[in-house]
Protein backbone atom coordinates (compact mmCIF):
# COMPACT_ATOMS: atom_id res chain seq x y z
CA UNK A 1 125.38 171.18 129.42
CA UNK A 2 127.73 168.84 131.10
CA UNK A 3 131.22 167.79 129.59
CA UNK A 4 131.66 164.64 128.03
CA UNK A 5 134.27 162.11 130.13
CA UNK A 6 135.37 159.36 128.04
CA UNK A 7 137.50 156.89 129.23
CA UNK A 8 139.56 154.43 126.95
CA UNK A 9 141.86 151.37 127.43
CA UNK A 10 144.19 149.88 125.76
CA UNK A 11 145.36 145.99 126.83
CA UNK A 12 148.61 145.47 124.64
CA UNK A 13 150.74 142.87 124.00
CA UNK A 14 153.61 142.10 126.28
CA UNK A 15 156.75 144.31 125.33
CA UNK A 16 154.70 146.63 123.15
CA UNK A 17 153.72 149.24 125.52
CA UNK A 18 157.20 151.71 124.60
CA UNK A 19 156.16 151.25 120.95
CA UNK A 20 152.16 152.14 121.72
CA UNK A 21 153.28 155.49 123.51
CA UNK A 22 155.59 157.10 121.60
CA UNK A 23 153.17 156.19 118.26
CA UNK A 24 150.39 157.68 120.70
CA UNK A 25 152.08 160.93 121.04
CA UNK A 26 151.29 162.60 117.91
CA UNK A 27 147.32 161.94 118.53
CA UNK A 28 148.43 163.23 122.65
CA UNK A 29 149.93 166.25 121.33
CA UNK A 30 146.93 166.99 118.83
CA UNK A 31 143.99 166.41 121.23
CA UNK A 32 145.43 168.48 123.69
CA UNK A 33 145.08 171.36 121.15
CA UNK A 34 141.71 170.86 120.27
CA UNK A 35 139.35 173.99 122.13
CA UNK A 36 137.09 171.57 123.13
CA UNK A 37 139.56 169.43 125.32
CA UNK A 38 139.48 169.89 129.19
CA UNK A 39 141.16 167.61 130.65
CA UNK A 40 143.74 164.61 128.91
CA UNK A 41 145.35 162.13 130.53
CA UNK A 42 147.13 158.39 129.68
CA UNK A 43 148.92 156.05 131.92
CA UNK A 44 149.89 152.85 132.88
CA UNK A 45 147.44 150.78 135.14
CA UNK A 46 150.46 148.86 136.25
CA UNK A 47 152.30 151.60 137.77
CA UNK A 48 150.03 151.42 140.15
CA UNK A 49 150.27 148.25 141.62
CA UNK A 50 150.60 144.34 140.99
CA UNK A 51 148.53 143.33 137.81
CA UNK A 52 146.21 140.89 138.46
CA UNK A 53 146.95 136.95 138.57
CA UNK A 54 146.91 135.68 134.69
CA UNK A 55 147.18 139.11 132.88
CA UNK A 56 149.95 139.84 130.37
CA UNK A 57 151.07 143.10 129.06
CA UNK A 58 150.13 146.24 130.04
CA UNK A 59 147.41 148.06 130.43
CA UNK A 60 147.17 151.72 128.97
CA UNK A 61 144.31 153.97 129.97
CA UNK A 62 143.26 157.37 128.72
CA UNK A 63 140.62 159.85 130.34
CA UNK A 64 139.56 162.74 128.18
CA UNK A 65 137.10 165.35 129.32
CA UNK A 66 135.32 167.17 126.47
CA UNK A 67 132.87 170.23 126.19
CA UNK A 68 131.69 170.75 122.66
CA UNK A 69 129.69 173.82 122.42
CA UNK A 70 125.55 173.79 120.86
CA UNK A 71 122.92 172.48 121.26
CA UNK A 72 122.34 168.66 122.40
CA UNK A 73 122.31 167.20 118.68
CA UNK A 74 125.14 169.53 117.61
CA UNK A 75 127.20 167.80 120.42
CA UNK A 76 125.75 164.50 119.61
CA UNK A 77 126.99 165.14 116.01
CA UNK A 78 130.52 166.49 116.74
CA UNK A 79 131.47 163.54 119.21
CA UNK A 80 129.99 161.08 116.46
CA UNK A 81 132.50 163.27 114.26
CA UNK A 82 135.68 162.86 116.65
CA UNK A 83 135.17 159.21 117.15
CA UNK A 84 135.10 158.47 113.72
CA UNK A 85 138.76 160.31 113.11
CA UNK A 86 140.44 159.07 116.67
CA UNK A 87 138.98 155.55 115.11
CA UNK A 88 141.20 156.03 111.89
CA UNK A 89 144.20 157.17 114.12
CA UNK A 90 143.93 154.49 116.31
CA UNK A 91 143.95 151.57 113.96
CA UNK A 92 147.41 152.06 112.82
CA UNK A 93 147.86 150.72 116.66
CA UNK A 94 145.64 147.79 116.63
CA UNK A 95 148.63 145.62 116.31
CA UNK A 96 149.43 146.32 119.76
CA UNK A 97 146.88 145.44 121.05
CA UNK A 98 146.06 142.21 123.39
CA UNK A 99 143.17 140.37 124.37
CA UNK A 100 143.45 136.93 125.51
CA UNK A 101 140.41 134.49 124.15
């Protein structure tokens, strides 16, 4: 079967993006463990160029590359599973985060 790519971003609030990373590093460091885990990466969008004309903040972005092993369901049930926990991680963070109404 094929791996699963999942790619996540994060638009925080201006001046929060030091905060955001170094509270990100403890989930970093502990999905990078996981046997399933091929490929993990985060970074800035705005290292790469000018942001675009009315955005604030920064922009964070994570790709993960998975490859749970069973059968389709089993798979289906684990990344139900990891999305749940990476859900209860993550909310400590939520008050980083930006969106603009």
């Amino acid at each position: 079967m094929s791996p699963i790519t999942l790619h996540i971003t994060w638009h925080l609030k201006p001046s929060t993006t030091s905060k955001f990373l170094e509270l990100a590093q403890a989930l970093i460091a502990h999905v990078k463990q996981e046997p399933e885990c091929l490929y993990f990466n985060v970074f800035r969008v705005s290292e790469f160029g000018p942001k675009p004309a009315g955005e604030h903040g920064d922009t964070i972005k994570l790709v993960e590359m998975w490859d749970p092993a069973g059968t389709e369901e089993e798979r289906g049930r684990w990344l139900r599973e990891v999305s749940v926990s990476v859900a209860r991680i993550l909310g400590f963070m939520n008050v980083l985060w930006y969106r603009e109404c």
